[in-house]
C-alpha atoms as a PDB file:
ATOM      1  CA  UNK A   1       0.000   0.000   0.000  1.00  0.00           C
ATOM      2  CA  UNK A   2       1.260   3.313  -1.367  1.00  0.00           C
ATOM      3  CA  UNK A   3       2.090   6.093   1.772  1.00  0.00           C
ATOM      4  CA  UNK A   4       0.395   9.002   2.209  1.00  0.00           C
ATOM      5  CA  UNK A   5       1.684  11.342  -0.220  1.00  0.00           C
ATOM      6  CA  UNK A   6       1.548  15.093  -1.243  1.00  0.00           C
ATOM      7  CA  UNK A   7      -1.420  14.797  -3.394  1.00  0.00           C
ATOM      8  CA  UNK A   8      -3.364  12.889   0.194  1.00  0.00           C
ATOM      9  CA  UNK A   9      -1.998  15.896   2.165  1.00  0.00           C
ATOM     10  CA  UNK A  10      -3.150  18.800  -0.472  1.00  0.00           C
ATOM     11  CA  UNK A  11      -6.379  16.971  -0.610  1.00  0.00           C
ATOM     12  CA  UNK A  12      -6.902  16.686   3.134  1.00  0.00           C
ATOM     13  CA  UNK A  13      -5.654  20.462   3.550  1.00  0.00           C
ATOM     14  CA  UNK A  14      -8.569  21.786   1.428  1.00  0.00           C
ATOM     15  CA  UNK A  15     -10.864  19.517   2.706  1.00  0.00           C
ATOM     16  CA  UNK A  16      -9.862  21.248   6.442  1.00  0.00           C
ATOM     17  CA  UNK A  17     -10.037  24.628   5.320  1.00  0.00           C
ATOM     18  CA  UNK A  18     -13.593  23.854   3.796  1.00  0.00           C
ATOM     19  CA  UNK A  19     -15.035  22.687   7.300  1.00  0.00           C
ATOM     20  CA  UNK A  20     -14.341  19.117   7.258  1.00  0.00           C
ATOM     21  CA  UNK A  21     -12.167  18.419  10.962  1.00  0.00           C
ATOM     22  CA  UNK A  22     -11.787  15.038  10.963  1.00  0.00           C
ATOM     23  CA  UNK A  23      -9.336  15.382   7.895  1.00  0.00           C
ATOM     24  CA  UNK A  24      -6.382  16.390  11.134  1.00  0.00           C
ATOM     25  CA  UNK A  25      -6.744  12.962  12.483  1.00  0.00           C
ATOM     26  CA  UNK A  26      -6.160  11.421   8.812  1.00  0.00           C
ATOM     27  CA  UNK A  27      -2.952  13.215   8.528  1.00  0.00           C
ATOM     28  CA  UNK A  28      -1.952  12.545  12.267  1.00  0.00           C
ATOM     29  CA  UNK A  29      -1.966   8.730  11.622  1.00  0.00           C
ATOM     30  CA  UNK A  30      -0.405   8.856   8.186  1.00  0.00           C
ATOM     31  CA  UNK A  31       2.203   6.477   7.356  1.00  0.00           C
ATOM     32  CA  UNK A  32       4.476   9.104   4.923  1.00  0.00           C
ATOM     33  CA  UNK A  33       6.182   7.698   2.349  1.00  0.00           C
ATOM     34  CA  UNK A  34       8.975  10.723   2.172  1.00  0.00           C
ATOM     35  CA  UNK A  35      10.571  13.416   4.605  1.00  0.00           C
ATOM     36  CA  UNK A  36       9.122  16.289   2.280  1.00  0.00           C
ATOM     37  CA  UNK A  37       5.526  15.140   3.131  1.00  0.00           C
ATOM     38  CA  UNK A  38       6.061  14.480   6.559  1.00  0.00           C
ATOM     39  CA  UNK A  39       7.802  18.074   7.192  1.00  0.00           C
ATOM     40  CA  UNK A  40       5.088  20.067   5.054  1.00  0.00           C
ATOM     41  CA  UNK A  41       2.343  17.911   6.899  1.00  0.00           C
ATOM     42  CA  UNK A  42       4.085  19.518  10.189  1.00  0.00           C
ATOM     43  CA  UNK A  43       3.840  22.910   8.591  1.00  0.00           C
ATOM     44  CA  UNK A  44       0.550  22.336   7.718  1.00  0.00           C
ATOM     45  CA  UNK A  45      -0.877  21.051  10.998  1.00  0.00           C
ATOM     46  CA  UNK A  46       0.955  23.610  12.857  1.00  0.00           C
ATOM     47  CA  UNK A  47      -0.856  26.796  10.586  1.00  0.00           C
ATOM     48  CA  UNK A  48      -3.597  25.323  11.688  1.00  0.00           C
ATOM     49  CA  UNK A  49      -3.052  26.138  15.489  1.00  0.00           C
ATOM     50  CA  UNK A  50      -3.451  22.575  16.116  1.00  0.00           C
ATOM     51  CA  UNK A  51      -0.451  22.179  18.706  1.00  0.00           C
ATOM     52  CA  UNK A  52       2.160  19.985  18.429  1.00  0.00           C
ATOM     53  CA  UNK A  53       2.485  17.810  14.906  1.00  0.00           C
ATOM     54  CA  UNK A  54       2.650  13.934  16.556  1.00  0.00           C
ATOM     55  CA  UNK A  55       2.053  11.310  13.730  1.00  0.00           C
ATOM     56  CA  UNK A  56       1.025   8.191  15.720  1.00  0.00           C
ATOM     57  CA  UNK A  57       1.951   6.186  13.047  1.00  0.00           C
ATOM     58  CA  UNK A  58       4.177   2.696  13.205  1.00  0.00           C
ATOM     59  CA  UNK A  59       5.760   3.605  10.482  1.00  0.00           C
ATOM     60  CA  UNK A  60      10.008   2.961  10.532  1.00  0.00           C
ATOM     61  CA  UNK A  61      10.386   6.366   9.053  1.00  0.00           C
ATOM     62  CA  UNK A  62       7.996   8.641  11.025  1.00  0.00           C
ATOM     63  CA  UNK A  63       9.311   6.694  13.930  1.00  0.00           C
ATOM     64  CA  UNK A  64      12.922   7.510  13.159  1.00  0.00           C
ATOM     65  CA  UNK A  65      11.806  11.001  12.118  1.00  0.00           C
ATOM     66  CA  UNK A  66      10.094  11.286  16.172  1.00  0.00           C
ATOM     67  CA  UNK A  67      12.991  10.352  17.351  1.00  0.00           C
ATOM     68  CA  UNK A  68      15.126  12.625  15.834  1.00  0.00           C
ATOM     69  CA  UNK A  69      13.182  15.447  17.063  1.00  0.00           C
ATOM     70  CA  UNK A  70      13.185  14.354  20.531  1.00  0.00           C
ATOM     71  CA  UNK A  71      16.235  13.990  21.146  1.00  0.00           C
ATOM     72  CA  UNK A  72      19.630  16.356  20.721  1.00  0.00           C
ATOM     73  CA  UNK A  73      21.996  15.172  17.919  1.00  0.00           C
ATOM     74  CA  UNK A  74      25.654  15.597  17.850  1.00  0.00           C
ATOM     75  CA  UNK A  75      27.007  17.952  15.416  1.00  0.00           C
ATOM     76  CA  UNK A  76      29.652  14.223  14.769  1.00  0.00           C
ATOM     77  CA  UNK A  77      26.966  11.297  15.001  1.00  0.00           C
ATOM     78  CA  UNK A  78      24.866  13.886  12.082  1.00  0.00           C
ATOM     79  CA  UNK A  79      27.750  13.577   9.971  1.00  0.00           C
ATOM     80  CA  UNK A  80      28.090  10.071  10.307  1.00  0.00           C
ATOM     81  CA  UNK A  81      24.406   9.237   9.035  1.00  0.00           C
ATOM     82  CA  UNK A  82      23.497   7.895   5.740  1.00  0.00           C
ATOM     83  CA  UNK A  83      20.036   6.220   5.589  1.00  0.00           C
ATOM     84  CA  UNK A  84      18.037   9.540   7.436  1.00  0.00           C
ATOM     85  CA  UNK A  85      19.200  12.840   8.436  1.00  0.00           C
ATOM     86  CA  UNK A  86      17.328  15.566  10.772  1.00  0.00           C
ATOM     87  CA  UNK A  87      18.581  18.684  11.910  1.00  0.00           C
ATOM     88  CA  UNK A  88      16.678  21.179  13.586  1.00  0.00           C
ATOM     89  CA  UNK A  89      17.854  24.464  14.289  1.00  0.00           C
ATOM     90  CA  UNK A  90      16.396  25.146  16.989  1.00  0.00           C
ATOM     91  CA  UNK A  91      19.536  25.040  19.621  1.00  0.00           C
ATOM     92  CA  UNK A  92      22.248  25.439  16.921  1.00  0.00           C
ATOM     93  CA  UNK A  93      24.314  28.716  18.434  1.00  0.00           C
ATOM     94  CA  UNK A  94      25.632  31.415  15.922  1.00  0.00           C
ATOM     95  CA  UNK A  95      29.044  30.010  16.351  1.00  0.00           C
ATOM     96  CA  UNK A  96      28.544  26.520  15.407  1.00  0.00           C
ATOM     97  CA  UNK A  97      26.177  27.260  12.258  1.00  0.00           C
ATOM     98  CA  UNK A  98      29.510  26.570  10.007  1.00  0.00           C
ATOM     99  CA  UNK A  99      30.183  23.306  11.642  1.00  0.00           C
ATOM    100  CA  UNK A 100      26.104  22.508  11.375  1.00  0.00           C
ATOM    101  CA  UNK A 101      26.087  23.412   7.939  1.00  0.00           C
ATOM    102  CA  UNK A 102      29.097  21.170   7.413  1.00  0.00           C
ATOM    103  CA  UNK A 103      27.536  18.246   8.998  1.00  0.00           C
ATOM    104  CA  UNK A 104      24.325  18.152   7.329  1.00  0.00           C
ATOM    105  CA  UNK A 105      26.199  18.891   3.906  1.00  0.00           C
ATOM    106  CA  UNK A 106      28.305  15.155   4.775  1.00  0.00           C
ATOM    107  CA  UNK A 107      25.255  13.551   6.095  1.00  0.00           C
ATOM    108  CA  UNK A 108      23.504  14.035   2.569  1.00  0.00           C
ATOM    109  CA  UNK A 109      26.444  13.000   0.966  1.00  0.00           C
ATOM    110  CA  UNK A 110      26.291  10.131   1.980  1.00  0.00           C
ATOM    111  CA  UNK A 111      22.595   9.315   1.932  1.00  0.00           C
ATOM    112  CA  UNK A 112      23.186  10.374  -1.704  1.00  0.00           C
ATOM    113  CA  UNK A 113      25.755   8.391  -2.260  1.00  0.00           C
ATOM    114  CA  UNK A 114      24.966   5.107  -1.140  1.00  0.00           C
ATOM    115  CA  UNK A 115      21.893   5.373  -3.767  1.00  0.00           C
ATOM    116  CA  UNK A 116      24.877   5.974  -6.125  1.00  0.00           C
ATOM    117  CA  UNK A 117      24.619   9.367  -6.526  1.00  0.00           C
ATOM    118  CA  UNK A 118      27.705  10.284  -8.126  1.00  0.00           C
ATOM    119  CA  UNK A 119      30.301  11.910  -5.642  1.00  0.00           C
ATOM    120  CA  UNK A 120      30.566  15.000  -7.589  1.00  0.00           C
ATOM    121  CA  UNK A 121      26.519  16.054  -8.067  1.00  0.00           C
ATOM    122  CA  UNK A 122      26.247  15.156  -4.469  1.00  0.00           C
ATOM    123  CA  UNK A 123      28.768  17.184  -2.920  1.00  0.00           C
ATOM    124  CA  UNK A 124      27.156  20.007  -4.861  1.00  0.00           C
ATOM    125  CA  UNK A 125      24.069  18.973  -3.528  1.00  0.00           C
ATOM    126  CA  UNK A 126      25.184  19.299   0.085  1.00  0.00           C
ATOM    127  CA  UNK A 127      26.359  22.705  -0.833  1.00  0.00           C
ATOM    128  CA  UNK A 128      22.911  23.605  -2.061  1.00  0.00           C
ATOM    129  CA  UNK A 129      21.315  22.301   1.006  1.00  0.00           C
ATOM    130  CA  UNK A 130      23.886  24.907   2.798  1.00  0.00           C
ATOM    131  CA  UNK A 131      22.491  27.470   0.775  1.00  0.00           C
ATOM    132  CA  UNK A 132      19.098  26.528   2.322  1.00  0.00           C
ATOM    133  CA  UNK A 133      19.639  27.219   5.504  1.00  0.00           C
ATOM    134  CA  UNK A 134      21.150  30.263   4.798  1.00  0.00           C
ATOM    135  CA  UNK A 135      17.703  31.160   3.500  1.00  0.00           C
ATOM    136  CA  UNK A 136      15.748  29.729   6.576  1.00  0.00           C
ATOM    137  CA  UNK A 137      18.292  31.742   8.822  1.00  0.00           C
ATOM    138  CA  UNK A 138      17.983  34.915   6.647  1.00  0.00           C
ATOM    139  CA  UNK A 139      14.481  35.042   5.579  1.00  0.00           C
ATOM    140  CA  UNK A 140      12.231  33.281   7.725  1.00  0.00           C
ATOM    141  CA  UNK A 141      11.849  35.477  10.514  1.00  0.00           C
ATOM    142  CA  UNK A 142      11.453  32.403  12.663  1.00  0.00           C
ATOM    143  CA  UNK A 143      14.544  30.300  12.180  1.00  0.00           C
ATOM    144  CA  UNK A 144      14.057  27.999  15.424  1.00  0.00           C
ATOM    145  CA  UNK A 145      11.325  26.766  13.577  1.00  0.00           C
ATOM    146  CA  UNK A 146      13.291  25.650  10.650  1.00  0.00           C
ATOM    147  CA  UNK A 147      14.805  21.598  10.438  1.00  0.00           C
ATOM    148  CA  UNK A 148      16.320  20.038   7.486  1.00  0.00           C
ATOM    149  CA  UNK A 149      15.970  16.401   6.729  1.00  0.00           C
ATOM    150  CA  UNK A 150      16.749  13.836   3.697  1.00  0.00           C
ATOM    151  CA  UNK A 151      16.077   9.749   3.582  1.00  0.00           C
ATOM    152  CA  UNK A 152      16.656   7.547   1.286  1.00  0.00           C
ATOM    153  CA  UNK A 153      13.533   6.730  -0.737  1.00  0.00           C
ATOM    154  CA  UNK A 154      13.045   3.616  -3.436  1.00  0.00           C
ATOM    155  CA  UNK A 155      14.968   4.515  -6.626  1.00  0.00           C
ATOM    156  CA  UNK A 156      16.408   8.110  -4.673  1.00  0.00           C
ATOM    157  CA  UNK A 157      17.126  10.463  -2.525  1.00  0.00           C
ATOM    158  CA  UNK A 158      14.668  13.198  -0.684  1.00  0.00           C
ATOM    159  CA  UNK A 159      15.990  16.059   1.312  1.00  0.00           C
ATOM    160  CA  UNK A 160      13.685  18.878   2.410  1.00  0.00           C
ATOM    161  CA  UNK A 161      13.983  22.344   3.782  1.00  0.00           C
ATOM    162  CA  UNK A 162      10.800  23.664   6.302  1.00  0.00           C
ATOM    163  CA  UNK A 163      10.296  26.605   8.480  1.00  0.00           C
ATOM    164  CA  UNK A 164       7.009  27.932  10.019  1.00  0.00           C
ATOM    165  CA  UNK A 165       8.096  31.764   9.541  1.00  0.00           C
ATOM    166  CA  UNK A 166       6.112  34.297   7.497  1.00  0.00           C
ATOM    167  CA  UNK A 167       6.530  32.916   3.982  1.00  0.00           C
ATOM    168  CA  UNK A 168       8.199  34.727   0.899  1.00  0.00           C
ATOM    169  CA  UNK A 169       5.214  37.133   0.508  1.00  0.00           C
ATOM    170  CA  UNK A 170       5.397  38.674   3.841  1.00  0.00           C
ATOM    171  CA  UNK A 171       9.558  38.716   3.141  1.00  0.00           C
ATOM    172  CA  UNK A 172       9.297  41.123   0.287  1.00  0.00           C
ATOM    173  CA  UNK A 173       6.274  43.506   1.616  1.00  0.00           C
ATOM    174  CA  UNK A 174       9.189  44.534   4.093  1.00  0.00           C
ATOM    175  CA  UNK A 175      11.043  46.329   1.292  1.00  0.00           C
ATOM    176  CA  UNK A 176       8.972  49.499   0.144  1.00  0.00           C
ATOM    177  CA  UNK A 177      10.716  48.203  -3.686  1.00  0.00           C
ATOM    178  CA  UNK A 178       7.676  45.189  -3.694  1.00  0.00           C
ATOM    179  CA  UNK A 179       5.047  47.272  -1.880  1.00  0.00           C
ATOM    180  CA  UNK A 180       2.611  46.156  -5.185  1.00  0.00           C
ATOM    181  CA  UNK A 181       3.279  42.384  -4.497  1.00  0.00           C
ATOM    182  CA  UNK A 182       0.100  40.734  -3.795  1.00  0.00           C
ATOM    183  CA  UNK A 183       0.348  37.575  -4.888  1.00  0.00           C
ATOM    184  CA  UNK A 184       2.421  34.295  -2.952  1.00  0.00           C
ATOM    185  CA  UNK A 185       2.974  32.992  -6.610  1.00  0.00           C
ATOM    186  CA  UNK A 186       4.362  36.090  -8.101  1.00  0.00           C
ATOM    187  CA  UNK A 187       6.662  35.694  -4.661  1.00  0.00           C
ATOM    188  CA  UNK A 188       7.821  32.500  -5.209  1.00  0.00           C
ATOM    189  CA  UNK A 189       8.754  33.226  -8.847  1.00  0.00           C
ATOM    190  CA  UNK A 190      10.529  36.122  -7.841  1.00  0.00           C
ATOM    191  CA  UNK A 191      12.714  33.960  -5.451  1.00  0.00           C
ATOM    192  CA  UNK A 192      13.364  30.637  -7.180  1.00  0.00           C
ATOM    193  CA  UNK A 193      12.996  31.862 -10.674  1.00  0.00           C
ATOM    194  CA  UNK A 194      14.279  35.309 -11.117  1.00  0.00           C
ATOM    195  CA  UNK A 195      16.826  34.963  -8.442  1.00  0.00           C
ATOM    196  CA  UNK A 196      15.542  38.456  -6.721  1.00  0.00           C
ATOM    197  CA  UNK A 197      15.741  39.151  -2.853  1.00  0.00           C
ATOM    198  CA  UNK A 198      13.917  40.519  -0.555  1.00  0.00           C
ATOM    199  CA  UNK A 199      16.221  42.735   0.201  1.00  0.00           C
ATOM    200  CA  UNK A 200      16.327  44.470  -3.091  1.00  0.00           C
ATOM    201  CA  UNK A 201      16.753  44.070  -6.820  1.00  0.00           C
ATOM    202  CA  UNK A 202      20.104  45.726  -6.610  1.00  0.00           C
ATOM    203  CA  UNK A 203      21.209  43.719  -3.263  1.00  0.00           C
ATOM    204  CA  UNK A 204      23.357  41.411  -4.579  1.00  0.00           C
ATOM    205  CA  UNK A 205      21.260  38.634  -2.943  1.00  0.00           C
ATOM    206  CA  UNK A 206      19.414  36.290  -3.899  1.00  0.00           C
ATOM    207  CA  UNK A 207      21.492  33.236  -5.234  1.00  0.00           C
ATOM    208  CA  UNK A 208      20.695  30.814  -2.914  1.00  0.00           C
ATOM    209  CA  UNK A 209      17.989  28.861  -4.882  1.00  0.00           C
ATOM    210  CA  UNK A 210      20.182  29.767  -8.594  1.00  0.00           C
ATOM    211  CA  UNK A 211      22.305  27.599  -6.798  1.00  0.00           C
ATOM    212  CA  UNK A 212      20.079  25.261  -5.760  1.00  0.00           C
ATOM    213  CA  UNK A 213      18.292  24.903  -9.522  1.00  0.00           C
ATOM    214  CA  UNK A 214      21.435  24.891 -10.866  1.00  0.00           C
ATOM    215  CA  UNK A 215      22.986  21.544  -9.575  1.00  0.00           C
ATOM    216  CA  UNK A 216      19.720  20.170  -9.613  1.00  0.00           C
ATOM    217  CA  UNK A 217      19.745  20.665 -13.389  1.00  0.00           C
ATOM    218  CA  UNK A 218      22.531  17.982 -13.763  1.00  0.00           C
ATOM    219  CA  UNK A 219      20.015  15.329 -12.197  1.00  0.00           C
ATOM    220  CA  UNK A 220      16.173  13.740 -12.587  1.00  0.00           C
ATOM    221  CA  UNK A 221      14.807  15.598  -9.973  1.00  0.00           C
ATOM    222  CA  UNK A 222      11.375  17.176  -8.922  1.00  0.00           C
ATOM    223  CA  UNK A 223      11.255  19.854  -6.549  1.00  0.00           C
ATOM    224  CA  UNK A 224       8.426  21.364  -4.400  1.00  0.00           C
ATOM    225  CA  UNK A 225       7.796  24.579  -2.832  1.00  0.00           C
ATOM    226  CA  UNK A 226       5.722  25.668  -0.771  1.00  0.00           C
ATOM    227  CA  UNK A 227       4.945  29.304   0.190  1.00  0.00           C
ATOM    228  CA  UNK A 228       1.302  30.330   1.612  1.00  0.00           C
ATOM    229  CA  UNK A 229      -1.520  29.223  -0.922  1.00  0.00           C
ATOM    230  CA  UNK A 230       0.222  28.668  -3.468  1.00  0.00           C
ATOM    231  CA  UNK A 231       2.938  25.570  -4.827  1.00  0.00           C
ATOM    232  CA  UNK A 232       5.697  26.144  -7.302  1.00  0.00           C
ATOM    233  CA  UNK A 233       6.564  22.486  -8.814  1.00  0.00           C
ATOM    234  CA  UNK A 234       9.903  21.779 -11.170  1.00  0.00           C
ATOM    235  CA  UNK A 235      10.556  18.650 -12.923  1.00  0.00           C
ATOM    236  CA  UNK A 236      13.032  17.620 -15.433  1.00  0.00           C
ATOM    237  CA  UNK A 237      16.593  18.423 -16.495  1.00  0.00           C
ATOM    238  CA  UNK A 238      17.788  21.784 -17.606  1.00  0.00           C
ATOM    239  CA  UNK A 239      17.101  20.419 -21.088  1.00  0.00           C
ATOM    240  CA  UNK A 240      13.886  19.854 -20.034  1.00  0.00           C
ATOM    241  CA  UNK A 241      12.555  21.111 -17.529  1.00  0.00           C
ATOM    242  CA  UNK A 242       8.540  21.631 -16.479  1.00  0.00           C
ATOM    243  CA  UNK A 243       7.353  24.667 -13.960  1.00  0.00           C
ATOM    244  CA  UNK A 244       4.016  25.157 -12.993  1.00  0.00           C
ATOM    245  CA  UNK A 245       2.736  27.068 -10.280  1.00  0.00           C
ATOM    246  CA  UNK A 246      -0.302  25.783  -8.244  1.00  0.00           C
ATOM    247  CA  UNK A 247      -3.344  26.412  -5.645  1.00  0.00           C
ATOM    248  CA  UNK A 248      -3.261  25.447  -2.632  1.00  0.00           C
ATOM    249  CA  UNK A 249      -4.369  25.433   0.919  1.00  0.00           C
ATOM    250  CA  UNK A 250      -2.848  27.956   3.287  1.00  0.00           C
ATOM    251  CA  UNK A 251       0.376  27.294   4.777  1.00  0.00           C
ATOM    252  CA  UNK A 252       2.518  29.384   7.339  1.00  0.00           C
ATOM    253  CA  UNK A 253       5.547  28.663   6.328  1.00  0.00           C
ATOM    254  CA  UNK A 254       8.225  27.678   3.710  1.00  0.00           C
ATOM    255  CA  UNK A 255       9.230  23.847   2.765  1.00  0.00           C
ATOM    256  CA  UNK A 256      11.304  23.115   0.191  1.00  0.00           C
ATOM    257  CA  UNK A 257      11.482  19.802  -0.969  1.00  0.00           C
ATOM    258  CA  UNK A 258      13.525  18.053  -4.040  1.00  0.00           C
ATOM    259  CA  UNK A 259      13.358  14.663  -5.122  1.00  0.00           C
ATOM    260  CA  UNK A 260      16.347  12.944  -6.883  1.00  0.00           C
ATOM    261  CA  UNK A 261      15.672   9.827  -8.798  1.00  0.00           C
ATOM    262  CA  UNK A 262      18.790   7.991  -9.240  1.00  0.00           C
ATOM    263  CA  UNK A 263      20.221   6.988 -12.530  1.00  0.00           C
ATOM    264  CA  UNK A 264      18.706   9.320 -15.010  1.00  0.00           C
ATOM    265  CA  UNK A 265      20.655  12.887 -15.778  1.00  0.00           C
ATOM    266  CA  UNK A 266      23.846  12.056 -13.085  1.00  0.00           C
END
């Protein structure tokens, strides 16, 4: 039996915002079959005021997952992992974000690589990850909130990115520059597809996801992002490659999620 996936959660999101409660308790008991749905089903849940996200699931990979969260990881034993890495940053000091950085960069590595990812696209993976929580840190307004997590998945790799800060609307309405910016879609293109920061046309900013897209480009990926109502979706190679934007439920937040299937595009 197939796990719950993002199409069950965007399903069960609208069906909550249209009235129907009992939708929570679906999601709650989910057996996920990937990191990127279990951390946007956290986002999700937690927009909704709902208290704290507890999948009671028997699941080996929510279970994992719970565990990770509950207890404190060494900045070594994270860079040792291969099979599932989570790192919240909730904790991590100013001081040691270099060595956190560096830890979850080796700890994909190697999930990456023993689904034989070749060494170079997933060291420049890692560095992309880096880049993402650069962007929770910088952006977010509510870094604590932010984790980053990858597992092996059949015929990949999944690492995701998810904060429950103010989104990439809310971001640019700071700067008087996007004061006409309405729209969370228009926001999300301006990030991940015109490379543009918050802080300004003229910033210099804004290369964290250019990087991201970029090395992504050399694989078969898919990647997800989420930003208030509305989801931007990539698939493909650079030769190749599909974007669509997308309705969805409300979300606080901002999860990131990419999807490497191994042996196509390396």
């Amino acid at each position: 039996m197939a796990g719950f996936s993002f199409s069950d959660l965007d399903d069960c999101a609208l069906a909550y915002e249209a009235g129907t409660r009992g939708v929570l308790e679906e999601i709650l008991d989910a057996e996920f079959d990937s990191p990127g749905v279990l951390l946007e089903a956290c986002v999700t849940v937690l927009s909704w005021n709902a208290g704290d996200f507890s999948p009671r699931s028997g699941a080996p990979l929510v279970e994992r997952f719970q565990r990770a969260r509950n207890g404190r990881t060494s900045l070594s034993t994270l860079s040792k992992e291969a099979d599932i890495l989570f790192a919240p940053l909730r904790g991590v000091c100013s001081d040691d974000f270099s060595a956190f950085i560096f830890a979850i960069g080796i700890a994909a590595q190697n999930g990456m690589a023993s689904v034989g990812t070749p060494d170079d696209a997933a060291k420049a993976v890692a560095g992309a990850i880096g880049e993402l929580v650069d962007n929770i840190r910088g952006h977010s307004g509510r870094a604590e909130t932010g984790v980053i997590a990858g597992a092996r998945i059949p015929n990949g790799y999944e690492f995701v990115a998810a904060d429950c800060g103010r989104g990439a609307l809310a971001g640019y309405l700071e700067n008087p520059e996007f004061a006409d910016l309405r729209d969370e879609g228009d926001a999300l293109k301006l990030a991940v597809l015109d490379h543009v920061s918050r802080h300004g046309r003229n910033s210099g900013g804004g290369a964290g996801f250019q990087t991201l897209l970029r090395v992504l480009s050399r694989l078969d990926a898919s990647v997800r992002i989420r930003s208030g109502d509305q989801a931007l979706l990539l698939n493909g190679t650079a030769a190749q490659r599909d974007c669509t934007l997308a309705q969805k439920a409300h979300l606080q937040g901002f999860v990131v999620c990419a999807r490497i299937t191994l042996g196509n595009g390396c």
